[in-house]
Protein backbone atom coordinates (compact mmCIF):
# COMPACT_ATOMS: atom_id res chain seq x y z
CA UNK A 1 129.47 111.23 109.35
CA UNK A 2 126.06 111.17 110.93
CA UNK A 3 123.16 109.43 108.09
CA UNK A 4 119.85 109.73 108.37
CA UNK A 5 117.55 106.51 106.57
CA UNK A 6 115.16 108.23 103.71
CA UNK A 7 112.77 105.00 102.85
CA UNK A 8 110.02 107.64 104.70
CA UNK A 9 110.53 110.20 102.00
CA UNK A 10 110.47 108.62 98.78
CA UNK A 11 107.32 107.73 96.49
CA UNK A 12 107.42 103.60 96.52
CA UNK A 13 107.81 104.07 92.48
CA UNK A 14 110.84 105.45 93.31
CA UNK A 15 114.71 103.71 93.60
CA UNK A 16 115.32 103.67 97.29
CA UNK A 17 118.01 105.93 98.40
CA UNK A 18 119.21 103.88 101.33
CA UNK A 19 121.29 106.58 102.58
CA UNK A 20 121.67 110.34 102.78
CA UNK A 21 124.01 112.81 105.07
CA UNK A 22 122.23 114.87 107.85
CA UNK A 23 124.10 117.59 106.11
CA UNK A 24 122.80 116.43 102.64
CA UNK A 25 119.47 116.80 104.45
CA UNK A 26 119.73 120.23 106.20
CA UNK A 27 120.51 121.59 102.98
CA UNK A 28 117.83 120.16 101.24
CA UNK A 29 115.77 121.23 104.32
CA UNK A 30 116.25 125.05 103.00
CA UNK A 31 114.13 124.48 100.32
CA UNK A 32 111.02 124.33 102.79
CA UNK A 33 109.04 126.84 104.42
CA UNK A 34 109.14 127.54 108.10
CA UNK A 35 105.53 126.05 108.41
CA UNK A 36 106.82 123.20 106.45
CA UNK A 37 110.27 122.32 108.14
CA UNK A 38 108.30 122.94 111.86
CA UNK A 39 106.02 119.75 110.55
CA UNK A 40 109.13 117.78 109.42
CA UNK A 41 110.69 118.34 112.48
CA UNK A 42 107.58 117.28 115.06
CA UNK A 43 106.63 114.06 112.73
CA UNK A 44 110.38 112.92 112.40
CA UNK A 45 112.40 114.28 114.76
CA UNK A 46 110.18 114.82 117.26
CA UNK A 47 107.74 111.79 116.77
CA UNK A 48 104.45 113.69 116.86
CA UNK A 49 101.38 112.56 115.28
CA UNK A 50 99.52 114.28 112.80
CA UNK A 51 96.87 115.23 115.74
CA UNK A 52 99.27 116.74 117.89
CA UNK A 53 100.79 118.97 115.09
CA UNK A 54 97.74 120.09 114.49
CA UNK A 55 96.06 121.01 117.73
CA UNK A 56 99.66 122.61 118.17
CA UNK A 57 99.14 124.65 114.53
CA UNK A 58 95.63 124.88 114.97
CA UNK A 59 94.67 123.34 111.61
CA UNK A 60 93.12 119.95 110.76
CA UNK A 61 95.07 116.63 110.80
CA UNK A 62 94.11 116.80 107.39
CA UNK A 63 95.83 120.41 106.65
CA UNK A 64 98.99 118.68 108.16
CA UNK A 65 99.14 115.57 105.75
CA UNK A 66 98.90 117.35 103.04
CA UNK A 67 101.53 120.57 103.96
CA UNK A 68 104.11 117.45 105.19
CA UNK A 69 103.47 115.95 101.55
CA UNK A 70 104.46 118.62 99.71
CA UNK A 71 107.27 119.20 101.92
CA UNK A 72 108.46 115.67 101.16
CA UNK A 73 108.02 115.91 97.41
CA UNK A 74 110.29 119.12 97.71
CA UNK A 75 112.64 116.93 99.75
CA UNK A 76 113.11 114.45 96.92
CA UNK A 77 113.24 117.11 94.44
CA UNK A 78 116.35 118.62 96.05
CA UNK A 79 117.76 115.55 97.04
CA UNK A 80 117.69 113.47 93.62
């Protein structure tokens, strides 16, 4: 079984979940947007900054914080 570490998508008022499934994940992953899961993909897969995403997007580095936010919180939603 492949696992994948969470600690970068959890609020720090939350119990850590030290460890989750890559399938646990792609399932929670359907929960997301395209936009959303293409931003969760180039920050953690891919290792992008928030600069690159969004000359890539064409929206601000701002835009991308706050679209990979809410893509987190859905994350934890599904995953808790």
């Amino acid at each position: 079984m492949v696992l994948t570490e969470v600690s970068t998508i959890r609020a720090d008022d939350e119990p850590p979940m030290d460890w989750i499934s890559r399938t646990q994940l792609t399932t929670a992953r359907h929960c997301l947007s395209d936009r959303e899961n293409r931003i969760i993909e180039l920050s953690f897969y891919a290792g992008w900054k928030n600069r690159e995403i969004a000359r890539r997007m064409g929206v601000t580095e701002g835009r991308i914080s706050q679209i990979r936010a809410n893509a987190l919180a859905k994350l934890r939603d599904n995953l808790t």
